[in-house]
Protein backbone atom coordinates (compact mmCIF):
# COMPACT_ATOMS: atom_id res chain seq x y z
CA UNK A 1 -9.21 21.30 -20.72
CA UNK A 2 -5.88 19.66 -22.15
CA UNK A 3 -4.88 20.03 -25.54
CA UNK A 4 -5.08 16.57 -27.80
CA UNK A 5 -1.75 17.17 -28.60
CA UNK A 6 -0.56 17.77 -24.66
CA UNK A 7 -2.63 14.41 -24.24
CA UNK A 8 -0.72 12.99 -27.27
CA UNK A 9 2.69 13.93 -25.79
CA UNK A 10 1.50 12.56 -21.87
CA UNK A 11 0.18 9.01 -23.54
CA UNK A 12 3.79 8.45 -25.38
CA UNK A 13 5.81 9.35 -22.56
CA UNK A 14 3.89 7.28 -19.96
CA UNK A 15 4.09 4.12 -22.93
CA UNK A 16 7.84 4.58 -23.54
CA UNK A 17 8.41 5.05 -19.23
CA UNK A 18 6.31 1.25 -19.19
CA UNK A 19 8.17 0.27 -22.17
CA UNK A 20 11.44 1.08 -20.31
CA UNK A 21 10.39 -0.71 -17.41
CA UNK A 22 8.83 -3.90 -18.80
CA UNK A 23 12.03 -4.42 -20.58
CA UNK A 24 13.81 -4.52 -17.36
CA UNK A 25 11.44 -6.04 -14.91
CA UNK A 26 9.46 -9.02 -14.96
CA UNK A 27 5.96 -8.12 -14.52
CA UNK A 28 2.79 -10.22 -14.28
CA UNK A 29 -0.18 -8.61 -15.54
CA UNK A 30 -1.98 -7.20 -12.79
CA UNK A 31 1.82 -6.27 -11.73
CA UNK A 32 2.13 -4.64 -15.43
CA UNK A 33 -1.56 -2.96 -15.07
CA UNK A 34 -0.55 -1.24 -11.88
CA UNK A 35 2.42 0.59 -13.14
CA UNK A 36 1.14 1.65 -15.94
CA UNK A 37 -1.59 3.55 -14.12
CA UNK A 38 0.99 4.49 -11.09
CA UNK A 39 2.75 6.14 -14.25
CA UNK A 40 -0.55 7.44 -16.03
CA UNK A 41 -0.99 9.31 -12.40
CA UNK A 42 2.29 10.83 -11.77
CA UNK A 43 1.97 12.21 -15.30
CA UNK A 44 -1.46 13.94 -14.92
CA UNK A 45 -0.68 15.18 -11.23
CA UNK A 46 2.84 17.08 -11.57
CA UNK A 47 1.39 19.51 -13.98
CA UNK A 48 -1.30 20.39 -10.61
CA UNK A 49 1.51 20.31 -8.01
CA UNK A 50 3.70 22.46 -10.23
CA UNK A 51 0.78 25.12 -10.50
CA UNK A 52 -0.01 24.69 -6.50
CA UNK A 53 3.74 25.10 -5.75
CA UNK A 54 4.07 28.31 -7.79
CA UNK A 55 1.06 30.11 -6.22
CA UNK A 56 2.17 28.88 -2.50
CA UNK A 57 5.38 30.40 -2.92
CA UNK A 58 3.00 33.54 -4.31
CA UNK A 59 1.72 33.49 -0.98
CA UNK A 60 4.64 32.94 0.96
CA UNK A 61 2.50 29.76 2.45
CA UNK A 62 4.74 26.94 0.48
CA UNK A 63 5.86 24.86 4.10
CA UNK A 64 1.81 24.38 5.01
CA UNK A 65 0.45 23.92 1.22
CA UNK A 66 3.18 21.04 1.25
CA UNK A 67 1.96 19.52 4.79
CA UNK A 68 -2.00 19.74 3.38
CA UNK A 69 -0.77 18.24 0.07
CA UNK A 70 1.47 15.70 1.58
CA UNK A 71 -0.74 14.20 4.52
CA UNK A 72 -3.68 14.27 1.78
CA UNK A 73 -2.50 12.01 -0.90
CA UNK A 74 -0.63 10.12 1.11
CA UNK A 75 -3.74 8.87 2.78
CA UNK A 76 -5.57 9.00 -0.48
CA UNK A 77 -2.78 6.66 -2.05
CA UNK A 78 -4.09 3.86 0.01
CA UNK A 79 -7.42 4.99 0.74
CA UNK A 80 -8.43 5.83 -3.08
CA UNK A 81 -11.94 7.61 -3.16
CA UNK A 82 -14.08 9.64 -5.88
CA UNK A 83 -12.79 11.27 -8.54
CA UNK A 84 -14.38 14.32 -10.78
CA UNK A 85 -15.04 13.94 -14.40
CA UNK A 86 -13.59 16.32 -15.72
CA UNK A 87 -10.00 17.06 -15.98
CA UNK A 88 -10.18 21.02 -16.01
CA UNK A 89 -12.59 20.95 -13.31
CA UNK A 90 -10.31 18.18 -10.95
CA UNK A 91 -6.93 20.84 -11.69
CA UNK A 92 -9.29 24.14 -10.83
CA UNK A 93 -10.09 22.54 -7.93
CA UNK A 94 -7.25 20.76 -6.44
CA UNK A 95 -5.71 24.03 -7.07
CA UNK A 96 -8.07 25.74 -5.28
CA UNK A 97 -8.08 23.19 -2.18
CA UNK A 98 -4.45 22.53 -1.91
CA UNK A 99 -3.67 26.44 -1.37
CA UNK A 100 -6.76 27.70 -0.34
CA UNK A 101 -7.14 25.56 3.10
CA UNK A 102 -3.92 26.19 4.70
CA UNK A 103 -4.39 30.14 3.48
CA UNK A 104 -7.87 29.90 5.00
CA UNK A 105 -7.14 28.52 8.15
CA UNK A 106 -4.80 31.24 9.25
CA UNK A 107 -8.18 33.07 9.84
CA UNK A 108 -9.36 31.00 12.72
CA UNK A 109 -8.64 29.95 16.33
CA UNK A 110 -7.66 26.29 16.14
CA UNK A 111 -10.22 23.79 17.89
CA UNK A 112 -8.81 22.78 21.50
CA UNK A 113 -6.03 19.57 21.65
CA UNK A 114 -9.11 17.28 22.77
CA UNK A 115 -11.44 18.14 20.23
CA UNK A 116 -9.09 17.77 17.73
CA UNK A 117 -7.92 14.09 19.32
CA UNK A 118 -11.91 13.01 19.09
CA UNK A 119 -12.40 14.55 15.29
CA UNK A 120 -8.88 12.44 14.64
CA UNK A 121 -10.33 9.35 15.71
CA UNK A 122 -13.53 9.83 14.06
CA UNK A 123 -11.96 10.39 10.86
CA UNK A 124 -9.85 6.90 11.58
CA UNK A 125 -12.84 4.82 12.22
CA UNK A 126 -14.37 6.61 9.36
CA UNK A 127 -11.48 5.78 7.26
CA UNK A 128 -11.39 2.11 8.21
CA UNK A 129 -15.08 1.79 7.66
CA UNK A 130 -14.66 2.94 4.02
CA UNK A 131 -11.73 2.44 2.68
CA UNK A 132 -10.51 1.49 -0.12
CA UNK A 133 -13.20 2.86 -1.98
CA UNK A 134 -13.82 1.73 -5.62
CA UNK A 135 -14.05 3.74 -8.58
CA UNK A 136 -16.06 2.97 -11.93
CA UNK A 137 -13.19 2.57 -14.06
CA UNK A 138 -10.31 1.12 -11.31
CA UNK A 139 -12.65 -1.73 -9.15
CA UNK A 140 -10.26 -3.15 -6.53
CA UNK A 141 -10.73 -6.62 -7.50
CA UNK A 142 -8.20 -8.84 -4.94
CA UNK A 143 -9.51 -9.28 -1.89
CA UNK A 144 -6.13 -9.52 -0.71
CA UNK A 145 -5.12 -5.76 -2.40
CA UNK A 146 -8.47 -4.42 -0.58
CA UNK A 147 -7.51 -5.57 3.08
CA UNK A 148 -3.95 -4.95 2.36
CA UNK A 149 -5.29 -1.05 1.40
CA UNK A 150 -7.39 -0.90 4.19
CA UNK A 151 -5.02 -1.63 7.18
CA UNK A 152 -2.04 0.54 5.65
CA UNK A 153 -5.07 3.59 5.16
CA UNK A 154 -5.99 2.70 8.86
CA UNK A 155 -2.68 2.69 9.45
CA UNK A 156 -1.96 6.23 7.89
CA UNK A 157 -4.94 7.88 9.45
CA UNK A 158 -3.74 6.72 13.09
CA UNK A 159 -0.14 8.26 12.52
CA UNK A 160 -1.75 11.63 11.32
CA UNK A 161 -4.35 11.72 13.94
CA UNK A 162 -1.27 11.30 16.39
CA UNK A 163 0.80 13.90 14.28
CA UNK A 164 -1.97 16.42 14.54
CA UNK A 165 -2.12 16.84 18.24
CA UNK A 166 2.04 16.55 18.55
CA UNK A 167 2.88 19.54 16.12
CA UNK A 168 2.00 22.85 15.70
CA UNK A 169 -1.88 23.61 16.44
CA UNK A 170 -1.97 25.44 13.01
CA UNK A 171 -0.59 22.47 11.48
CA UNK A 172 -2.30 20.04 13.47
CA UNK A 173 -5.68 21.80 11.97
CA UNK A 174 -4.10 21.46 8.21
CA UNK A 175 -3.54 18.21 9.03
CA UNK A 176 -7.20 17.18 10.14
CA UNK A 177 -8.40 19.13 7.52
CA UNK A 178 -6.53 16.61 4.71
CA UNK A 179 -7.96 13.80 6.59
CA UNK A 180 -12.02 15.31 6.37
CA UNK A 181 -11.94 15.44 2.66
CA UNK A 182 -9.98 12.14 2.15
CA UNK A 183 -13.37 11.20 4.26
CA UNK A 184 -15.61 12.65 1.99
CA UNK A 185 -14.30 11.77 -1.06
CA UNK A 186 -14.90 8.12 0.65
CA UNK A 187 -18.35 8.39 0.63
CA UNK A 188 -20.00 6.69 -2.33
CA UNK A 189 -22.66 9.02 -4.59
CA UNK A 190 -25.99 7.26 -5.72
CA UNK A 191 -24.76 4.84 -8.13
CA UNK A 192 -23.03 2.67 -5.37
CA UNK A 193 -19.76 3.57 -6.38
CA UNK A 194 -17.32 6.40 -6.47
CA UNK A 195 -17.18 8.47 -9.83
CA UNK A 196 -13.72 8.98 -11.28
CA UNK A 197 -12.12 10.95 -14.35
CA UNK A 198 -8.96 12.22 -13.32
CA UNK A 199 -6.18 11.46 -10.85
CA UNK A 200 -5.98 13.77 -7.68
């Protein structure tokens, strides 16, 4: 788990960065409440990424780690989903996902174009069926912020299920991959709505 004083040192930085940019911009409050947690985010992931880059390059698999990371929150930028609640356990994890599946799937025989086409389009019905999904402590409020989410995640998921079948199968599988757990992190736990705790 973080250090209070690496928390300490996170909270100031991300207050002075919305300091810096309140000064300059004009914001309305749900304008204002937005960047603050786009910059509460960025904060809390690079220290993840940084640690996933490191061990990618490790493995000599730094070009697909960057595909699964990049196609994945991407889509979960607009699609939003569950969250874990703790912090150690989210970095372990994404960690473990983020290098782990494209290492993995150099152990298997991709799934034919077609298959892969139908799985795509599941996943982007699935997608538009649940997404945005709403977490305890961030409820998507606007109506107009929820459909706006939804047809740019619907969007997303249409381009990478058209990106998978175009580009290399092994990356086309990476690709589908990102797009099942965005998918299950979509689906809401017993309480109604998505848990949440940290930011990946």
């Amino acid at each position: 788990m973080e250090k209070p004083e690496q928390k300490l040192l996170l909270y100031k930085l991300s207050d002075r960065l919305f300091a810096a940019i309140q000064k300059n911009l004009q914001l309305e409050r749900r304008q204002a409440l937005l960047v603050k947690l786009g910059i509460d985010t960025v904060l809390n992931v690079i220290p993840k990424l940084i640690i996933t880059i490191i061990l990618a390059l490790l493995l000599h698999e730094l070009v697909p780690v960057l595909v699964f990371m990049g196609s994945f929150l991407v889509l979960r930028g607009f699609a939003y989903g569950r969250h874990l609640k703790s912090d150690l356990l989210c970095t372990i994890l994404t960690i473990f996902v983020f290098v782990g599946v494209p290492y993995i799937v150099n152990f298997f025989d991709s799934i034919p174009g077609m298959m892969r086409g139908i799985l795509g389009l599941i996943l982007t019905v699935a997608i538009g069926l649940l997404a945005p999904a709403d977490t305890l402590k961030n409820p998507i409020t606007s109506k107009s912020l929820r459909k706006k989410l939804k047809k740019q995640a619907i969007l997303l998921a249409s381009m990478l299920s058209v990106l998978q079948l175009v580009v290399n199968p092994y990356f086309g599988m990476i690709i589908l991959i990102s797009m099942v757990i965005a998918v299950l992190l979509l689906v809401p736990l017993k309480g109604g709505k998505t848990n949440e705790r940290s930011n990946v």
